[in-house]
C-alpha atoms as a PDB file:
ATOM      1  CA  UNK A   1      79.334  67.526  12.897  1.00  0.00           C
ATOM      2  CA  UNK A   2      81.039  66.139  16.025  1.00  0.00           C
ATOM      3  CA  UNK A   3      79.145  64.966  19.344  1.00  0.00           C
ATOM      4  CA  UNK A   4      80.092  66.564  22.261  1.00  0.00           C
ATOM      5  CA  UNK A   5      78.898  66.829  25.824  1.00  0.00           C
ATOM      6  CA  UNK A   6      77.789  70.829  26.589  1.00  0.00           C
ATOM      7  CA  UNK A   7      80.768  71.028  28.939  1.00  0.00           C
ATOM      8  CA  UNK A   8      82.795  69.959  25.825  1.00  0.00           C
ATOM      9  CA  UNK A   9      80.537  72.347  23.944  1.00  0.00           C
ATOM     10  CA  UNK A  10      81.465  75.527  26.149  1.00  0.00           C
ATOM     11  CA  UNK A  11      85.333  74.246  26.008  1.00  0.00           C
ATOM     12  CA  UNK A  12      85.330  74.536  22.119  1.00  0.00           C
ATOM     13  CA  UNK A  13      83.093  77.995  21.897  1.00  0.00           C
ATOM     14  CA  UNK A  14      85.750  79.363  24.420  1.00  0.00           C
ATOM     15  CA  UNK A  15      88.181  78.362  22.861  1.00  0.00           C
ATOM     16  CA  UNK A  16      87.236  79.737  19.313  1.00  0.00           C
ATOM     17  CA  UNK A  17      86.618  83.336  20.905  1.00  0.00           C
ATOM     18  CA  UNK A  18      90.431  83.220  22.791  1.00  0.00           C
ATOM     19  CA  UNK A  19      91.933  82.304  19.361  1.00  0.00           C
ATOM     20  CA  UNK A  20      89.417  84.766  17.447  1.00  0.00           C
ATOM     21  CA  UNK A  21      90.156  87.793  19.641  1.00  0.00           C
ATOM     22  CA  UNK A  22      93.222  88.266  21.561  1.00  0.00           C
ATOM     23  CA  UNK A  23      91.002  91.206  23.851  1.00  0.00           C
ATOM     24  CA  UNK A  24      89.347  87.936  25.233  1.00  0.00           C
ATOM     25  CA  UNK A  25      90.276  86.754  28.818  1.00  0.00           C
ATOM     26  CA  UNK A  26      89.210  84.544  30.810  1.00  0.00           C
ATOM     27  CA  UNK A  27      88.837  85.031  34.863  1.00  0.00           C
ATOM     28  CA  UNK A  28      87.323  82.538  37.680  1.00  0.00           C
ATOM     29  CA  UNK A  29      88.481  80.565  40.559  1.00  0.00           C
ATOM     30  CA  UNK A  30      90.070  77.317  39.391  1.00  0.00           C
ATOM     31  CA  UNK A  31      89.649  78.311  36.013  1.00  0.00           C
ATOM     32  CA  UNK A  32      93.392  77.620  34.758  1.00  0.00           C
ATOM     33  CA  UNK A  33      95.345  74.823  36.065  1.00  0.00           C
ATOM     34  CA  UNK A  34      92.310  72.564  37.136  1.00  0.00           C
ATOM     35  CA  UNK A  35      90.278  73.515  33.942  1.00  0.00           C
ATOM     36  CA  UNK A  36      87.073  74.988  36.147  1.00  0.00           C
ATOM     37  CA  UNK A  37      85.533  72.382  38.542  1.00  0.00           C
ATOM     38  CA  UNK A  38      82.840  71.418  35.943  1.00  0.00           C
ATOM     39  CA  UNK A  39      86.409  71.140  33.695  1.00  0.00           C
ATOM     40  CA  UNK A  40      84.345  73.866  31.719  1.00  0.00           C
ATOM     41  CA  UNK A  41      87.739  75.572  31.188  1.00  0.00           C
ATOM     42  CA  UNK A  42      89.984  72.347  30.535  1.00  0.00           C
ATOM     43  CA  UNK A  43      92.937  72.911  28.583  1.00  0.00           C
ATOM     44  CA  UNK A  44      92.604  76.513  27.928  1.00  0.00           C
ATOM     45  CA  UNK A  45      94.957  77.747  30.440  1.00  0.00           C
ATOM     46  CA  UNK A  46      97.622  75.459  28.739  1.00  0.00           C
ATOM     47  CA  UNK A  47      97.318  76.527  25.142  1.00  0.00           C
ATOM     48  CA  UNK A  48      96.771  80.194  25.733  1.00  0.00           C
ATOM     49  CA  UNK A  49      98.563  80.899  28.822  1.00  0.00           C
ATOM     50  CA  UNK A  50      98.317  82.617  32.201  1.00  0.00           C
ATOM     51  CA  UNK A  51      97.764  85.967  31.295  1.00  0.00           C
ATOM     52  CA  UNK A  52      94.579  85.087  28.765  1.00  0.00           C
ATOM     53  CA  UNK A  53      92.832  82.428  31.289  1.00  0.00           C
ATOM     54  CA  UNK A  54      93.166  84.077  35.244  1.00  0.00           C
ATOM     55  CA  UNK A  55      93.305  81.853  38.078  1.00  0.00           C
ATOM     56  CA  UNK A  56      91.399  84.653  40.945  1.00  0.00           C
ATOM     57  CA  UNK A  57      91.619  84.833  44.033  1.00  0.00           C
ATOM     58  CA  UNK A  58      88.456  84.040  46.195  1.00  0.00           C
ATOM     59  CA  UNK A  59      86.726  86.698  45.698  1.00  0.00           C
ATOM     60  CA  UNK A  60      84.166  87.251  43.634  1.00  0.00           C
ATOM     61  CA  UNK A  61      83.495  90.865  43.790  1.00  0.00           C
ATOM     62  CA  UNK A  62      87.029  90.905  43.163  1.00  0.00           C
ATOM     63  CA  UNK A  63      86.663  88.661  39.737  1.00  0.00           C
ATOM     64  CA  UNK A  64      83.780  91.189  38.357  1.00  0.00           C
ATOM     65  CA  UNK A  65      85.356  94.522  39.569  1.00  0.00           C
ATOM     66  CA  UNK A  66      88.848  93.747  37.890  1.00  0.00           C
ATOM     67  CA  UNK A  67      86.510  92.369  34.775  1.00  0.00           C
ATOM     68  CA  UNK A  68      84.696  95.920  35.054  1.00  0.00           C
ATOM     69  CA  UNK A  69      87.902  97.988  34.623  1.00  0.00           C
ATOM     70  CA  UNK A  70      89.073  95.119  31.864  1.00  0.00           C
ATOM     71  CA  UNK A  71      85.774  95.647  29.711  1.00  0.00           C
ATOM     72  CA  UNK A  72      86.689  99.564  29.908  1.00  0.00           C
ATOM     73  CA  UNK A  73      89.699  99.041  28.950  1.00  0.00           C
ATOM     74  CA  UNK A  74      88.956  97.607  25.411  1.00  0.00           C
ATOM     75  CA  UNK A  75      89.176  93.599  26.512  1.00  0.00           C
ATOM     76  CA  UNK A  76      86.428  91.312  26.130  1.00  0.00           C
ATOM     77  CA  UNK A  77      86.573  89.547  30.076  1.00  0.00           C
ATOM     78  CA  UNK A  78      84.553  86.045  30.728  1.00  0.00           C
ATOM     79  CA  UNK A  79      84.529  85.629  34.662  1.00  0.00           C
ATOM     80  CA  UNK A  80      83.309  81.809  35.986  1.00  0.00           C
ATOM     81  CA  UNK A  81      81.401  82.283  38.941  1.00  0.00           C
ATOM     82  CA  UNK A  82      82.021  78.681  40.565  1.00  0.00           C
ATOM     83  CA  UNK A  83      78.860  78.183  41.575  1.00  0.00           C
ATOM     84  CA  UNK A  84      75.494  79.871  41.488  1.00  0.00           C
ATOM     85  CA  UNK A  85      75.105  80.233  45.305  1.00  0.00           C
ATOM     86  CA  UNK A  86      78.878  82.589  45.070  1.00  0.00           C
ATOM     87  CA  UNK A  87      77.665  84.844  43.015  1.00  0.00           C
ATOM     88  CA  UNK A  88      75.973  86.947  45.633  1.00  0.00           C
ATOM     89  CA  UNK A  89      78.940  88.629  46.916  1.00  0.00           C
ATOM     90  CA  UNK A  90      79.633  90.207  43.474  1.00  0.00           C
ATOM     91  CA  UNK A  91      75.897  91.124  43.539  1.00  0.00           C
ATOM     92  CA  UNK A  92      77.065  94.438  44.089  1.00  0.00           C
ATOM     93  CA  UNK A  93      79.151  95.080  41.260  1.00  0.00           C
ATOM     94  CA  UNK A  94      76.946  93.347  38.499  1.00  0.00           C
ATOM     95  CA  UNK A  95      74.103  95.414  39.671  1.00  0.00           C
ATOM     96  CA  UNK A  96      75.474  98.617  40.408  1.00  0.00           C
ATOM     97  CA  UNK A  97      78.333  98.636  38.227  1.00  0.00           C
ATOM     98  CA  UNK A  98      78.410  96.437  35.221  1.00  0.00           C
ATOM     99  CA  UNK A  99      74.307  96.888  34.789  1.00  0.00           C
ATOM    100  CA  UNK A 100      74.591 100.693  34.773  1.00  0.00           C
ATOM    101  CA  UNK A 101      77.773 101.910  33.274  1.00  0.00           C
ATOM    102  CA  UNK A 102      76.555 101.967  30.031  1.00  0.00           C
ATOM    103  CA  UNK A 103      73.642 104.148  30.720  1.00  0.00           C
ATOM    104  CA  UNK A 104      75.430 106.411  33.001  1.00  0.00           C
ATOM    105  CA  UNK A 105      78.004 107.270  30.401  1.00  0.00           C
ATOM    106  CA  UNK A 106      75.161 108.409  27.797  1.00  0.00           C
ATOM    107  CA  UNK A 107      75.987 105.615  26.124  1.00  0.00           C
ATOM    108  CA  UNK A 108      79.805 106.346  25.470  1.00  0.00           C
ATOM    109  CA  UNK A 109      81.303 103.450  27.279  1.00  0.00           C
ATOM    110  CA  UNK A 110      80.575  99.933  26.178  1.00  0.00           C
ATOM    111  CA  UNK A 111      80.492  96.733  28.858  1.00  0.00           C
ATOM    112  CA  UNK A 112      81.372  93.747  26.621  1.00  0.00           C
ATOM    113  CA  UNK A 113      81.789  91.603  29.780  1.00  0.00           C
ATOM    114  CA  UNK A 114      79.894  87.776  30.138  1.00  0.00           C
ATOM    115  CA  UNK A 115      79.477  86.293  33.610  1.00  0.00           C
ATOM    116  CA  UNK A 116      79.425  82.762  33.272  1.00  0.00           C
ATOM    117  CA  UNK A 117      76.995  80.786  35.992  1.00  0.00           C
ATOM    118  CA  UNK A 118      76.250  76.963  36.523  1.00  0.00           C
ATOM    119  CA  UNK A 119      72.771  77.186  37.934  1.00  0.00           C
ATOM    120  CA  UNK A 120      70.539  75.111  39.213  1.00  0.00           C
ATOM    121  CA  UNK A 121      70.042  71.938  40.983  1.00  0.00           C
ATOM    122  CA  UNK A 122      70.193  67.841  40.541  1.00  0.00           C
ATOM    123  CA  UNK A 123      73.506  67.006  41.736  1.00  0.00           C
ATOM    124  CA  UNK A 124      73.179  66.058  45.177  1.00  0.00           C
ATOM    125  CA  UNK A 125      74.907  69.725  46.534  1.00  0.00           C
ATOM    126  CA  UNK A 126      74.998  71.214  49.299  1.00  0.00           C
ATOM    127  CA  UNK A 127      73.921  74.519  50.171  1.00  0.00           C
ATOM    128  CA  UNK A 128      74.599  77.622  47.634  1.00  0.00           C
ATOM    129  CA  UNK A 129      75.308  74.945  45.056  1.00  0.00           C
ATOM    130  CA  UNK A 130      72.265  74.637  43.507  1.00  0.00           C
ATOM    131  CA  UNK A 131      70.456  78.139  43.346  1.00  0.00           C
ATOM    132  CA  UNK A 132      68.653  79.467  40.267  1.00  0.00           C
ATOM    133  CA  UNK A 133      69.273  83.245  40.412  1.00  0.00           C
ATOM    134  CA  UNK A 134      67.758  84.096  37.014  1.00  0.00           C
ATOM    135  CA  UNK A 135      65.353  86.777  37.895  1.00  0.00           C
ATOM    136  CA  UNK A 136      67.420  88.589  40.096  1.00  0.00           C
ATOM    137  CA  UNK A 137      69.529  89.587  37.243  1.00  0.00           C
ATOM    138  CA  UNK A 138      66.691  89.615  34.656  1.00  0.00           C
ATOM    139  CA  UNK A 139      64.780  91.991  36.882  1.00  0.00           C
ATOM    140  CA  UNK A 140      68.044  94.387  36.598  1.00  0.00           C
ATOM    141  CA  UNK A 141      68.084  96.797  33.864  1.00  0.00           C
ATOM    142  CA  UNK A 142      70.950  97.483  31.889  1.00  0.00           C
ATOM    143  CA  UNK A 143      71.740  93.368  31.836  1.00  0.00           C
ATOM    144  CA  UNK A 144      70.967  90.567  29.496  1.00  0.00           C
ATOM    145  CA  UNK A 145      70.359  86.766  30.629  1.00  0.00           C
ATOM    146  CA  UNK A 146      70.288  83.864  28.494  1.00  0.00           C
ATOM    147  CA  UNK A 147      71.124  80.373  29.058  1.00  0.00           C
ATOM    148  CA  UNK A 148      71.551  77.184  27.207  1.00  0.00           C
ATOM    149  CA  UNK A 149      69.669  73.948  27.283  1.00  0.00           C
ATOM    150  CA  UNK A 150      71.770  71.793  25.067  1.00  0.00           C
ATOM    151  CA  UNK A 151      75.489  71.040  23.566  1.00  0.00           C
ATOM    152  CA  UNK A 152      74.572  73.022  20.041  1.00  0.00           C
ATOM    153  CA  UNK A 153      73.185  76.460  21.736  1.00  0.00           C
ATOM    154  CA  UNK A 154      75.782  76.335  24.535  1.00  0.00           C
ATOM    155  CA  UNK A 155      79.164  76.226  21.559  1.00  0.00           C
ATOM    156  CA  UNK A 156      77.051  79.453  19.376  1.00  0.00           C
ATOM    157  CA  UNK A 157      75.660  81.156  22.566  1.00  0.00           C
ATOM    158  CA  UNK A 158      78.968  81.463  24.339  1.00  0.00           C
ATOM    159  CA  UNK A 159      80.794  83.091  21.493  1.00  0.00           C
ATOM    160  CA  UNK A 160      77.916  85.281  20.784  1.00  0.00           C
ATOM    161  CA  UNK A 161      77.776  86.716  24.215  1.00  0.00           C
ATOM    162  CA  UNK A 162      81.617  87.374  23.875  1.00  0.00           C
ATOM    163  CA  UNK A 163      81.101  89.103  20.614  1.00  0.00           C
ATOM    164  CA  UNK A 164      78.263  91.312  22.241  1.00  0.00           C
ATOM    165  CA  UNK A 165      79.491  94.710  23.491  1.00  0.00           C
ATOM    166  CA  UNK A 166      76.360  93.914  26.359  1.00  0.00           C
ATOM    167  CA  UNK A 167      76.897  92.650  29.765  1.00  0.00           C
ATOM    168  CA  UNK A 168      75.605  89.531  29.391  1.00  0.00           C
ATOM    169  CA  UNK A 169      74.575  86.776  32.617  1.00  0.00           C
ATOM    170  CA  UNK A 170      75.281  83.132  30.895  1.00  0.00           C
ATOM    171  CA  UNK A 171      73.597  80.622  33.036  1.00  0.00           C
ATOM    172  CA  UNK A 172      75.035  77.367  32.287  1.00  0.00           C
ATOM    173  CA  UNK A 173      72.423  74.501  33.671  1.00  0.00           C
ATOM    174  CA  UNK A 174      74.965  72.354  35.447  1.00  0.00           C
ATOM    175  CA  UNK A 175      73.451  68.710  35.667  1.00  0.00           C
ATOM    176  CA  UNK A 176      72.396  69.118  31.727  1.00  0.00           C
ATOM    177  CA  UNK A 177      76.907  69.438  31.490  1.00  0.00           C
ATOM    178  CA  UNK A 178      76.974  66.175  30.514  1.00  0.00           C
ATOM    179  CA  UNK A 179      74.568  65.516  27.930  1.00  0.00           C
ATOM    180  CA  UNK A 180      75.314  65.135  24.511  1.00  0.00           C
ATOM    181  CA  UNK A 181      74.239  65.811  21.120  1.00  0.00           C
ATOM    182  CA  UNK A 182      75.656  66.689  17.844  1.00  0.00           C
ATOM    183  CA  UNK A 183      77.565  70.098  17.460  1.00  0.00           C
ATOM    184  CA  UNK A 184      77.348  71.696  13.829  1.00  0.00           C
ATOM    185  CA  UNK A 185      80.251  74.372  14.078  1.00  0.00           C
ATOM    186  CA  UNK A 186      79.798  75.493  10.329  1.00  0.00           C
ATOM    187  CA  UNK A 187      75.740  76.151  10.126  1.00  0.00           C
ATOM    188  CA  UNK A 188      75.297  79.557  11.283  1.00  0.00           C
ATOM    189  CA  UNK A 189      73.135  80.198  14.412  1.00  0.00           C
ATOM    190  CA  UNK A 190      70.249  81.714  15.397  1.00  0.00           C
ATOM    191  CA  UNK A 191      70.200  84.901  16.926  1.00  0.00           C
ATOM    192  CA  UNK A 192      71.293  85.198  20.656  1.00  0.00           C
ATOM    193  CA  UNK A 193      68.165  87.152  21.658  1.00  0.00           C
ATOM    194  CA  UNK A 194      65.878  84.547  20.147  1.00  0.00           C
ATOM    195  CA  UNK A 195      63.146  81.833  21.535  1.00  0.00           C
ATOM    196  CA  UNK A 196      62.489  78.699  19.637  1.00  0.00           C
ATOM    197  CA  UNK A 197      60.391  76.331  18.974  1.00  0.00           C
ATOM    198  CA  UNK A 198      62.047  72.888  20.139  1.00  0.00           C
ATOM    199  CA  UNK A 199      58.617  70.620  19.416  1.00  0.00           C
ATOM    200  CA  UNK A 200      55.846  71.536  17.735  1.00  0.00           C
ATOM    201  CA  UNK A 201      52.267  70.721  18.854  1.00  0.00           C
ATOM    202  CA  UNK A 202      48.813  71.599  18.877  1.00  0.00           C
ATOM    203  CA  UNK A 203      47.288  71.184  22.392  1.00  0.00           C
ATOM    204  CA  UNK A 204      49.555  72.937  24.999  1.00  0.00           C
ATOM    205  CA  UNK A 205      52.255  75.137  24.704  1.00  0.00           C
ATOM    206  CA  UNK A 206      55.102  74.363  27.352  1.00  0.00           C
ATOM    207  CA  UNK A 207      57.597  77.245  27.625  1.00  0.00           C
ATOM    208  CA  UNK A 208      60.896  76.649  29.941  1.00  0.00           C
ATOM    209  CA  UNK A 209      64.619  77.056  29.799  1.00  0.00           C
ATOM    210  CA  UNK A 210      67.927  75.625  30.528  1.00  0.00           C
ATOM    211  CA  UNK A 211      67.284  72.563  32.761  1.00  0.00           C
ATOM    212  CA  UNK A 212      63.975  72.276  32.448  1.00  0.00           C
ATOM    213  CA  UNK A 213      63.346  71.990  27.980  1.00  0.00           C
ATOM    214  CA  UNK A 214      64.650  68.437  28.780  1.00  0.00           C
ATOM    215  CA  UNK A 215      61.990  67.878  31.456  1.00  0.00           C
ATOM    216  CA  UNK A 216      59.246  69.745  28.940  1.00  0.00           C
ATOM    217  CA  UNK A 217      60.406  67.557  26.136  1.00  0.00           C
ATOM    218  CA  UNK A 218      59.958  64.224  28.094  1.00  0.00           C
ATOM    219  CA  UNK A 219      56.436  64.951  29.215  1.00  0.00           C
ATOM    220  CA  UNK A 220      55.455  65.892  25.633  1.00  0.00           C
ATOM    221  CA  UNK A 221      56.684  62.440  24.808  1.00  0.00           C
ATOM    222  CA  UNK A 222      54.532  60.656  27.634  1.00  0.00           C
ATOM    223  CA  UNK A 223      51.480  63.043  26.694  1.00  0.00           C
ATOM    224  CA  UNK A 224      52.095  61.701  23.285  1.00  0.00           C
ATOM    225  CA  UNK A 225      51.116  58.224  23.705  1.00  0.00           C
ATOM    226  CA  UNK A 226      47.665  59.587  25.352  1.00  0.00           C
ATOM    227  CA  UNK A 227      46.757  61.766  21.948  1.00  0.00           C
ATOM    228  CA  UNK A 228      48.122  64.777  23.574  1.00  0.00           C
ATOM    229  CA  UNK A 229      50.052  66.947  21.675  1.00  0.00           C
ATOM    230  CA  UNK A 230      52.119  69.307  23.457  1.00  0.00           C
ATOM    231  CA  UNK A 231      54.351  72.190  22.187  1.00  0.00           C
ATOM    232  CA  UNK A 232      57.895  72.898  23.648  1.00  0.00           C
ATOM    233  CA  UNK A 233      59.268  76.419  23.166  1.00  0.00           C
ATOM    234  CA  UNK A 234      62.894  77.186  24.755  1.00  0.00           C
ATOM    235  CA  UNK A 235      63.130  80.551  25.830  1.00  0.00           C
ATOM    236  CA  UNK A 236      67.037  80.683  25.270  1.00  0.00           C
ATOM    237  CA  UNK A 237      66.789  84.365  26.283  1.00  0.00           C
ATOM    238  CA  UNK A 238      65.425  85.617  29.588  1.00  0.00           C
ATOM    239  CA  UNK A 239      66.001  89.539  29.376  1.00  0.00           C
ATOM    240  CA  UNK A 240      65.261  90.310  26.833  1.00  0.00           C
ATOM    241  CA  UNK A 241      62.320  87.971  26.200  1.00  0.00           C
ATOM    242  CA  UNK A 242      61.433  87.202  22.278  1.00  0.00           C
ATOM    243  CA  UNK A 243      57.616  87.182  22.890  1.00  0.00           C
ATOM    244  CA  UNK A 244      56.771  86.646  19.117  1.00  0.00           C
ATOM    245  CA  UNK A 245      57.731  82.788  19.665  1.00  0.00           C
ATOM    246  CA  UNK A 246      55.489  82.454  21.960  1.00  0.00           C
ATOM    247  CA  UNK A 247      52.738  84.717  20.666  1.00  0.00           C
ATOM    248  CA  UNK A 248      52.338  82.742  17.605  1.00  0.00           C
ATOM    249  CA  UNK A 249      52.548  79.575  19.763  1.00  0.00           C
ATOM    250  CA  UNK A 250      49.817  80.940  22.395  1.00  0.00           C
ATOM    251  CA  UNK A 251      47.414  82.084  19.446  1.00  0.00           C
ATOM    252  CA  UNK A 252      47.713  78.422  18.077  1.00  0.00           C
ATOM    253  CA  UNK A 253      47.270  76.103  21.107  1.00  0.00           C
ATOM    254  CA  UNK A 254      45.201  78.419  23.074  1.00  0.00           C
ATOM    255  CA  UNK A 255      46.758  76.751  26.004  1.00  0.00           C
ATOM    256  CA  UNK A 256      50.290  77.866  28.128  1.00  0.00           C
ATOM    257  CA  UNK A 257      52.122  76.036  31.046  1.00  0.00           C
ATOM    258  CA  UNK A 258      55.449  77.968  32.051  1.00  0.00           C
ATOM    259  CA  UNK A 259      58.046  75.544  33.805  1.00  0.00           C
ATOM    260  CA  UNK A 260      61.252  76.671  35.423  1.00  0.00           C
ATOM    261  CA  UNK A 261      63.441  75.436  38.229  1.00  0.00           C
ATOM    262  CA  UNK A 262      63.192  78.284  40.493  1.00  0.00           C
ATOM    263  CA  UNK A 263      61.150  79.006  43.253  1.00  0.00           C
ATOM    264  CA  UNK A 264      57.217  79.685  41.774  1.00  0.00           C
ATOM    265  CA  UNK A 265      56.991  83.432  43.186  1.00  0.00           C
ATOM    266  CA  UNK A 266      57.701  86.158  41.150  1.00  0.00           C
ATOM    267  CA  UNK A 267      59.642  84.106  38.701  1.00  0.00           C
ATOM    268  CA  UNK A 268      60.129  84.423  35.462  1.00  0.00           C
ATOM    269  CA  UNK A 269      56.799  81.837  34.432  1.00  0.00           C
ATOM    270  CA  UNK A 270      54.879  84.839  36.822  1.00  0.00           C
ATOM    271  CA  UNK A 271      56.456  87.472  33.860  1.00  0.00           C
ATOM    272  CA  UNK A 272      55.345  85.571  31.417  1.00  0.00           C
ATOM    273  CA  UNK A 273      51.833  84.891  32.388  1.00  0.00           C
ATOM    274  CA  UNK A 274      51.459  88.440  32.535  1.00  0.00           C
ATOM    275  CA  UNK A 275      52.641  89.255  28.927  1.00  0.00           C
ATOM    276  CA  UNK A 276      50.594  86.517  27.344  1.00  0.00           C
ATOM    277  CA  UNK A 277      47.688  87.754  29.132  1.00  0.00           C
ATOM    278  CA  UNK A 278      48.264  90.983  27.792  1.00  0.00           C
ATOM    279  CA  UNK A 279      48.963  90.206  24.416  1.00  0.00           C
ATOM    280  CA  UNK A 280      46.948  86.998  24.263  1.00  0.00           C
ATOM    281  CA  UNK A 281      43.898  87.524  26.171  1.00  0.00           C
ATOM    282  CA  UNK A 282      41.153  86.405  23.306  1.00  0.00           C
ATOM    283  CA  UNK A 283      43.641  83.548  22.363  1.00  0.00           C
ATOM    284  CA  UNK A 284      43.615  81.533  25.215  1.00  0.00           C
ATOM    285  CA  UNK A 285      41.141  78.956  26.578  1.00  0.00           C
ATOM    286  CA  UNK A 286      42.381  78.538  29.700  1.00  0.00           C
ATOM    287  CA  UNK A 287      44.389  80.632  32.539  1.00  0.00           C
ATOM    288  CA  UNK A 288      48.443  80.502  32.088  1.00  0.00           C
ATOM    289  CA  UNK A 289      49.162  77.806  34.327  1.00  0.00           C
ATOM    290  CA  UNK A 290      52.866  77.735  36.193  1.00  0.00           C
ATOM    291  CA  UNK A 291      55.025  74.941  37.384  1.00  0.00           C
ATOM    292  CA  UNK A 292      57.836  75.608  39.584  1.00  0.00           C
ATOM    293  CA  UNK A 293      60.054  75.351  42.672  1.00  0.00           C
ATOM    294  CA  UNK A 294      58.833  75.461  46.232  1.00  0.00           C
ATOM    295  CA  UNK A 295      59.141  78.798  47.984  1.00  0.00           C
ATOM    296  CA  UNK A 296      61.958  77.292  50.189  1.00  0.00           C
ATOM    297  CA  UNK A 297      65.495  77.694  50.505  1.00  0.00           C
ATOM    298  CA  UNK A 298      66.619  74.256  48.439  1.00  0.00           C
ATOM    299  CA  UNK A 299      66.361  71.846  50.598  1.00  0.00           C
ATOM    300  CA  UNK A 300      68.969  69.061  50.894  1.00  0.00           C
ATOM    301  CA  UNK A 301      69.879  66.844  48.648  1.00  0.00           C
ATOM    302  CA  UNK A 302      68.527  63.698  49.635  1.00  0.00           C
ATOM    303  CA  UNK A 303      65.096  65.409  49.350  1.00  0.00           C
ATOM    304  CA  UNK A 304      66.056  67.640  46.163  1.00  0.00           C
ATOM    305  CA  UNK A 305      63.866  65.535  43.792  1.00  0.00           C
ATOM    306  CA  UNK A 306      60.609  65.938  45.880  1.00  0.00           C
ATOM    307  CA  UNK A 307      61.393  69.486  45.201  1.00  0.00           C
ATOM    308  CA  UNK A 308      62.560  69.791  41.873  1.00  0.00           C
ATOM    309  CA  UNK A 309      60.032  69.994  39.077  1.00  0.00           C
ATOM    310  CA  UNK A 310      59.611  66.494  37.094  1.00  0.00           C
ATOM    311  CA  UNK A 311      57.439  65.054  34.404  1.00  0.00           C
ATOM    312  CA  UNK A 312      54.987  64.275  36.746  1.00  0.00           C
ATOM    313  CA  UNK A 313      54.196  67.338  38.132  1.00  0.00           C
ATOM    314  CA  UNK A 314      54.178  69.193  34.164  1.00  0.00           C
ATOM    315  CA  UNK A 315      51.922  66.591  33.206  1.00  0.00           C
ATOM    316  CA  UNK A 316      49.124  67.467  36.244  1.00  0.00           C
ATOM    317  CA  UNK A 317      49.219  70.798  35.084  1.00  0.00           C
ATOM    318  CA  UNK A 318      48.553  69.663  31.738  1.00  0.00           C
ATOM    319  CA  UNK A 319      45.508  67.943  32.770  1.00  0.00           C
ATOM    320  CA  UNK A 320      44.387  71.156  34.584  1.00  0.00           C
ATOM    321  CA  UNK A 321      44.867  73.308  31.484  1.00  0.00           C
ATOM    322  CA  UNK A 322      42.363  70.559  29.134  1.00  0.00           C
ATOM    323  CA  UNK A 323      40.013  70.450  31.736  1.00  0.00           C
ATOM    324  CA  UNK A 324      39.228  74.009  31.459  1.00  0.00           C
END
């Protein structure tokens, strides 16, 4: 057991798949000599040289299409997209290329390629620096999305998405990069595609991801000391979603409050409401209640935590849900 930040986390899952596969490469701007600018990549470049761990150009279309050819080629690429706000001008070739190839080859060409992305905000950025892109990509067929909320998923989940022959979006929450908890590298993991329970609880089930379990799990503990007992379920995967977690939640609280970072419209909470609905309807009490982002670009960052979901606002919705 050894505690580690999840930057730290990512370093040592990264650097378990480059020394358990030598098909594994790694490919971003600043990804080599400066060790990524979250330091993600620190050290690797050093230890397994310049042709395993790519310094790119610019260019981000660039970084996927050579990663594209690389995956077809028999190599396992991992392209760093430096922030989440770059990864629009490879848009293109994730969507059109990487999403579809295995489908337009009747399923004879395999795209074991991960596209690593710090999302989100709460670092005082700027513009394109703090973008939560999720449902872009999980509303593309032919991709898978997950994302990590803490050090422990973020070492298994990163060398399980390099194992996968699936493209695979990572989405790395970037102000959670420093947090730290204990890393078991010998107990086996759960599954990559799987949802779990992070609290249990009777009252109201909370489901979120990446930046926001940490949010979820803070207002459960402030509910707590007013008899309310709230359950926290981490989505870990967002295409595809593992709805029997939180089926067997929903049927047991009768309750549901979906919180992500992202703008509220047609986001991924709006995907879930619609499932549980569906597959819930004579379980629940009260309607599937959403917290979420503003529909605005993100705003500066002197203003980003007036816009940024926070205990305060889960817990209002909490109230809503009971009073039902």
């Amino acid at each position: 057991m050894t505690v580690l930040t999840m930057a730290k986390a990512l370093n040592a899952g990264l650097r378990r798949a480059l020394e358990a596969d030598p098909k594994v490469v790694i490919a971003g701007q600043d990804v080599g000599k400066l060790g990524g600018v979250f330091r993600v990549t620190e050290g690797l470049q050093k230890d397994f040289g310049e042709h395993r761990v790519v310094d790119s150009p610019l260019a981000e279309s660039g970084i996927v299409g050579t990663a594209i050819g690389m995956a077809l080629r028999g190599y396992r690429p991992v392209c760093e997209i430096q922030f989440d706000g770059f990864v629009f001008p490879a848009f293109d070739q994730i969507v059109t290329q990487t999403a579809k190839m295995h489908f337009r080859s009747a399923g004879r060409l395999k795209m074991p390629l991960v596209i690593r992305i710090p999302y989100g905000g709460g670092i005082g950025a700027v513009e394109h620096h703090s973008e939560s892109p999720e449902a872009y990509f999980c509303h593309t067929p032919g991709l898978k999305v997950v994302t990590c909320s803490n050090p422990p998923d973020a070492y298994w989940m990163i060398q399980q998405a390099i194992a996968s022959d699936d493209p695979i979006i990572f989405l790395e929450p970037k102000r959670r990069y420093h947090e730290k908890a204990d890393v078991d590298e010998a107990t086996p993991p759960p599954p990559l595609h799987s949802a779990r329970v992070v609290r249990h609880g009777s009252d109201v089930t909370l489901i979120a991801y990446g930046p926001m379990i940490k949010t979820c799990l803070d207002a459960a503990e402030a509910a707590a000391e007013e008899r309310r007992d709230l359950e926290v379920i981490d989505l870990r995967t967002l295409s595809p979603l593992d709805m029997a977690v939180v089926d067997e939640s929903v049927q047991k609280t009768g309750r549901v409050i979906t919180v992500h970072e992202a703008q509220l419209s047609l986001g991924l909470g709006a995907e879930l409401a619609a499932r549980i609905t569906e597959q819930c309807f004579y379980s629940l009490e009260a309607p599937v209640l959403r917290v979420g982002g503003f529909d605005i670009p993100y705003p500066p960052a002197r203003v980003e935590e007036d816009y940024l979901p926070d205990l305060d606002r889960v817990l209002d919705m909490v109230d809503r849900s009971l009073a039902y």
